[in-house]
N, C-alpha and C. Protein backbone atom coordinates (compact mmCIF):
# COMPACT_ATOMS: atom_id res chain seq x y z
N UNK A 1 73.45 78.67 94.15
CA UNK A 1 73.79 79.93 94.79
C UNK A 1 72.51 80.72 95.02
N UNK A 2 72.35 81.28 95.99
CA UNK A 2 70.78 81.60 96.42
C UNK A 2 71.54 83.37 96.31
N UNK A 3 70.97 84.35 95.85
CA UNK A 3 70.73 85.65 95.96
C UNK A 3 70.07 86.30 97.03
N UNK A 4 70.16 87.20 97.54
CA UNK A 4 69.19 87.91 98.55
C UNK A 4 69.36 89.14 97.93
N UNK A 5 68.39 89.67 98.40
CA UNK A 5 67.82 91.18 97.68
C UNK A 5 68.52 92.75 98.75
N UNK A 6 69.83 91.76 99.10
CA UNK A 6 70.87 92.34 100.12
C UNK A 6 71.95 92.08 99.26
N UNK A 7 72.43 91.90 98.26
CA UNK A 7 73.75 91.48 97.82
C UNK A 7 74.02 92.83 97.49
N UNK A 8 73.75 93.21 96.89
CA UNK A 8 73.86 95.07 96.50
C UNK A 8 74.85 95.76 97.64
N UNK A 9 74.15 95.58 98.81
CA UNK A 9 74.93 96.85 99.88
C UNK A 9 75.96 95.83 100.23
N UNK A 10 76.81 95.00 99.99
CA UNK A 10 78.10 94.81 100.68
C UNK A 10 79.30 95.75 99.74
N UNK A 11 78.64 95.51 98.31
CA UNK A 11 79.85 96.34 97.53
C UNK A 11 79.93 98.43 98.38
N UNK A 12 78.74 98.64 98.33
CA UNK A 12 78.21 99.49 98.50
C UNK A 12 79.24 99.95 99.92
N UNK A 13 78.94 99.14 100.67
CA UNK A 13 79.56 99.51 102.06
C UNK A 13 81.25 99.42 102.03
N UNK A 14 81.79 98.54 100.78
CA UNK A 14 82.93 98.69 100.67
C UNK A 14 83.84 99.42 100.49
N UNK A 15 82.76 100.23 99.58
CA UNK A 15 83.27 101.92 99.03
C UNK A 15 82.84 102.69 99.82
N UNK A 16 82.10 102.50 100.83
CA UNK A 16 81.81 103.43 101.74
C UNK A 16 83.10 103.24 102.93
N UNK A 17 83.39 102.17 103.01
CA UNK A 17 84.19 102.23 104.26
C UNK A 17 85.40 102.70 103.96
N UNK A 18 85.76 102.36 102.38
CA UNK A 18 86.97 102.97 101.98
C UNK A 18 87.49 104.31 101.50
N UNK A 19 86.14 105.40 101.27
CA UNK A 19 86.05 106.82 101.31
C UNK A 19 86.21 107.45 102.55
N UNK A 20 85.56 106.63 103.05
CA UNK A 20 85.76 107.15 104.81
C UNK A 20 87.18 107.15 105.24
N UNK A 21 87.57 105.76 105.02
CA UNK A 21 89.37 105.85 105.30
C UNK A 21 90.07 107.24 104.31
N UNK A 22 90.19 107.08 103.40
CA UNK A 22 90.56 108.32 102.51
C UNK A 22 90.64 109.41 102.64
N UNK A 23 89.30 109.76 103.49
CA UNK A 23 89.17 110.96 103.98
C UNK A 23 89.65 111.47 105.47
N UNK A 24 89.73 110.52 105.95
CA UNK A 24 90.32 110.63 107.49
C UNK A 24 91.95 110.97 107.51
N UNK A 25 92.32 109.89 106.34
CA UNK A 25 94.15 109.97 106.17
C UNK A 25 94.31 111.50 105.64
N UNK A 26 93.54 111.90 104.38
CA UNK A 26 93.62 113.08 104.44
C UNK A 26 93.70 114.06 104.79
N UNK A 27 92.68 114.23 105.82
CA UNK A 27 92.72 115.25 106.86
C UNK A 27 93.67 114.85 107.94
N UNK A 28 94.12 114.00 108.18
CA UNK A 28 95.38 114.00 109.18
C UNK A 28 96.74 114.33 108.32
N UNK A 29 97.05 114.25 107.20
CA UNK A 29 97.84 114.71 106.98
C UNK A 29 98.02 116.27 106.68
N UNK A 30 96.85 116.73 105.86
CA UNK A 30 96.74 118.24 105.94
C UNK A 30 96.90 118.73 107.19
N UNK A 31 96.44 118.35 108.49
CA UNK A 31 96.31 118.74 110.02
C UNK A 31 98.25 118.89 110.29
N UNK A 32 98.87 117.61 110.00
CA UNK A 32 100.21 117.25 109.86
C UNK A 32 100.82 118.40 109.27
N UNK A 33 100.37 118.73 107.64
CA UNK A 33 101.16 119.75 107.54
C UNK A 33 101.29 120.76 107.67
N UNK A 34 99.89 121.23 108.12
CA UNK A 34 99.27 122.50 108.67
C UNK A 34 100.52 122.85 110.22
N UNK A 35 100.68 121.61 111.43
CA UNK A 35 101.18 122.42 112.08
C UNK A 35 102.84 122.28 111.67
N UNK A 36 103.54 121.05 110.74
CA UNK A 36 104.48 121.47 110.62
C UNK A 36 105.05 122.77 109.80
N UNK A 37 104.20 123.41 109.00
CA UNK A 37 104.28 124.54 108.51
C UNK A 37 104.22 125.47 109.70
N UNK A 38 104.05 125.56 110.68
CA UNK A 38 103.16 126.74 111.63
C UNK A 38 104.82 127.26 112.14
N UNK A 39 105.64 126.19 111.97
CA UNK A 39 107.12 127.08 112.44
C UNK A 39 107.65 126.89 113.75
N UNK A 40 106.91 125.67 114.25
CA UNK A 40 107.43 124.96 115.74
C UNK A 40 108.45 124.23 115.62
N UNK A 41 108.79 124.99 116.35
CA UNK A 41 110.71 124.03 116.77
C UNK A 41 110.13 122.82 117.69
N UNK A 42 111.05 121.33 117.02
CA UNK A 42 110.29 120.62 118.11
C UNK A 42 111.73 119.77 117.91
N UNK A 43 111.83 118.81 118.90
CA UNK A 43 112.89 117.90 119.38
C UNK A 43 113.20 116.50 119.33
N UNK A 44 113.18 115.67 118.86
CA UNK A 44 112.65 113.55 118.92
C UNK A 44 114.05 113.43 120.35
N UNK A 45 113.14 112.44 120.82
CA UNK A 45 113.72 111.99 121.82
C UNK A 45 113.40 110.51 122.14
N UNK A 46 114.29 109.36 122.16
CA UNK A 46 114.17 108.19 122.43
C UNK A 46 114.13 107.70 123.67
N UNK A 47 113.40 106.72 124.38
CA UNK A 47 113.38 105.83 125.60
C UNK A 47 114.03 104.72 125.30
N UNK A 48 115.52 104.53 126.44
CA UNK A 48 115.58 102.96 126.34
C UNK A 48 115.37 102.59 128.21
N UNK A 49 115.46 101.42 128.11
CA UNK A 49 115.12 100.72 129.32
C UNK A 49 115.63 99.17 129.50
N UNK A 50 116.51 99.12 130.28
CA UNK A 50 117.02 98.00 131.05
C UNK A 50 116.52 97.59 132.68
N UNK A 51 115.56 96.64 132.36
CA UNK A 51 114.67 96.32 133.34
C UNK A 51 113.69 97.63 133.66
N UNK A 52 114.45 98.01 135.31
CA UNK A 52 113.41 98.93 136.04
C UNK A 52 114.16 100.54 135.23
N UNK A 53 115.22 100.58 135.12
CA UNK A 53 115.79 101.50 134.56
C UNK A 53 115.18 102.03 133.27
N UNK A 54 114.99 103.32 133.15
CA UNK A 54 114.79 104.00 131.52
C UNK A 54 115.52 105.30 131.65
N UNK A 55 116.18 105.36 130.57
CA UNK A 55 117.16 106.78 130.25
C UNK A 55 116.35 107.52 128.76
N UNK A 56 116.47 108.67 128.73
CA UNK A 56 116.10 109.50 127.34
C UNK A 56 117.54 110.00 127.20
N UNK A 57 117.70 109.77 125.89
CA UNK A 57 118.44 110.47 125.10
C UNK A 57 118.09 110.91 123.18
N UNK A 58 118.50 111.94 123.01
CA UNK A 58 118.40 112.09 121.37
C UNK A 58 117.86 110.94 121.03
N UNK A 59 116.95 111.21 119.95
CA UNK A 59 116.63 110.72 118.76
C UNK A 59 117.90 110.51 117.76
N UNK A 60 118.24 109.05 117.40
CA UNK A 60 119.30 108.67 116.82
C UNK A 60 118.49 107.77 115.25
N UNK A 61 118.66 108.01 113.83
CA UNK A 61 118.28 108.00 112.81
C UNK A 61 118.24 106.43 112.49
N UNK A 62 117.64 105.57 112.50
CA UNK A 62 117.41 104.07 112.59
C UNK A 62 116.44 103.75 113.51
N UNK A 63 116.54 104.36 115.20
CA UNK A 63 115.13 104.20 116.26
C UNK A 63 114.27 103.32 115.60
N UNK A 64 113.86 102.81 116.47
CA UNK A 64 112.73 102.33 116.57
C UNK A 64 112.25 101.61 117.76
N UNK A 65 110.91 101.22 117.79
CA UNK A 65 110.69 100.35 119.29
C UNK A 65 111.18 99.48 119.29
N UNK A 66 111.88 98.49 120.31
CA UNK A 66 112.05 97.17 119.67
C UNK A 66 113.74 97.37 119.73
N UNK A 67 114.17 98.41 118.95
CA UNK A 67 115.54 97.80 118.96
C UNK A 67 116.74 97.79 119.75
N UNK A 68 117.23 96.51 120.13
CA UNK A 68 118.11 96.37 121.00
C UNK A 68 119.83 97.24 120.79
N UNK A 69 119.19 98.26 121.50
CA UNK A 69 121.06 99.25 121.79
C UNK A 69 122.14 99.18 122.60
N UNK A 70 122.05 97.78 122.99
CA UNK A 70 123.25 97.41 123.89
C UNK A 70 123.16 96.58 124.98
N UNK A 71 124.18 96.41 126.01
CA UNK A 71 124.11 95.55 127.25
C UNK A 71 124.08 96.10 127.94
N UNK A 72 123.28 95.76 129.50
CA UNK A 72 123.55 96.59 130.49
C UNK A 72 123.84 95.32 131.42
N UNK A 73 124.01 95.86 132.91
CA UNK A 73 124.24 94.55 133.96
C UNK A 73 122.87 93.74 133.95
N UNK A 74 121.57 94.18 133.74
CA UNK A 74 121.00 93.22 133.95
C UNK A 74 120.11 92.19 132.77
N UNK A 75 120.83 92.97 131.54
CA UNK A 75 120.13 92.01 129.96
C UNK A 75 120.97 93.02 129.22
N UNK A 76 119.80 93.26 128.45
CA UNK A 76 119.99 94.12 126.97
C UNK A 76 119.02 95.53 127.02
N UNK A 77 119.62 96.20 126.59
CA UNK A 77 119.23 97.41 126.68
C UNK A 77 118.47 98.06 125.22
N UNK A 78 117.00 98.20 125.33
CA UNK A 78 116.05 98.23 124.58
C UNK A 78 115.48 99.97 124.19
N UNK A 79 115.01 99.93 122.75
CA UNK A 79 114.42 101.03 123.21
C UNK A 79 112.89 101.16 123.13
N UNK A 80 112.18 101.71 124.15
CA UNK A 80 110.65 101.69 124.14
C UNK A 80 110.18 102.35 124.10
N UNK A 81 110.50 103.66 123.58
CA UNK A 81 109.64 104.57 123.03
C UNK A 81 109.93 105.84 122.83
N UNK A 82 109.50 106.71 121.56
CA UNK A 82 110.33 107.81 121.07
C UNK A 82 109.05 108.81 120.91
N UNK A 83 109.71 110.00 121.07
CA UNK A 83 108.09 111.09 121.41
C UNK A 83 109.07 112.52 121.06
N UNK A 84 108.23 113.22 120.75
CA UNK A 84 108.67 114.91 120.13
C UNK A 84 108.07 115.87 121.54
N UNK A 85 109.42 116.48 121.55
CA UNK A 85 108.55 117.76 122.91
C UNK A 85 109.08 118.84 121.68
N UNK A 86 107.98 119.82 121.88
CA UNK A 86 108.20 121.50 121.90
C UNK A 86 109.28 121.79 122.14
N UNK A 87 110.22 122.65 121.42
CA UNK A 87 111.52 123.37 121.83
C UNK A 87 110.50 124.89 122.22
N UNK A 88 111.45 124.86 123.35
CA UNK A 88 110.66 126.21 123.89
C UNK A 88 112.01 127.84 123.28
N UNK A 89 111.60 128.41 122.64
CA UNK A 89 112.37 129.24 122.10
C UNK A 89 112.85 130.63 123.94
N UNK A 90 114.36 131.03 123.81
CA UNK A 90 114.49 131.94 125.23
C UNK A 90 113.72 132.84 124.67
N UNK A 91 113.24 133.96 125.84
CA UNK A 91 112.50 135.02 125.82
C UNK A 91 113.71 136.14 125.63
N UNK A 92 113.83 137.01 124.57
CA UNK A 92 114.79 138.11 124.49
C UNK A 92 114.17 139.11 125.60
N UNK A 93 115.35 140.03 126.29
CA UNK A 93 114.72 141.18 127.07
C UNK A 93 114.89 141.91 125.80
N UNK A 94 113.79 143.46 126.06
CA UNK A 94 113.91 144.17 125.67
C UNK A 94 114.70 145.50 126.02
């Protein structure tokens, strides 16, 4: 087994790459709870799609990409993708 006077920095970089991850997840989740604390009404909404066709409807508790929600005339009816809009609160008159 031959040594090089490099064996040192692989551990080195291991813990480096893995503080780095640590710290990134961190701050995305503080960021996360920072704006879900902030008091925004927001909405989930699912994509499915049969062929050329795509419909949105509610966010239904199971979603996911991938899963097949039924038949349509031309296959199976899929869903491909789920995304949060802003609820926009009405403006009261005064």
């Amino acid at each position: 087994m031959v040594n090089s006077a490099m064996d040192w920095l692989q551990p080195l970089l291991v813990i480096f790459l893995l503080g780095l991850l640590l710290f990134v997840l961190l701050r995305q989740s503080m960021e996360l709870s920072r704006s879900a604390s902030a008091g925004r009404a927001v909405k989930a909404y699912t994509l499915e799609a049969c062929k050329d066709k795509v419909e949105r409807r509610e966010f239904r508790e199971g979603d996911y990409v991938g899963l097949v929600t039924g038949n349509c005339e031309e296959g199976v009816k899929r869903v491909i993708g789920i995304y949060v809009e802003e609820v926009q609160e009405p403006q009261r008159r005064a």
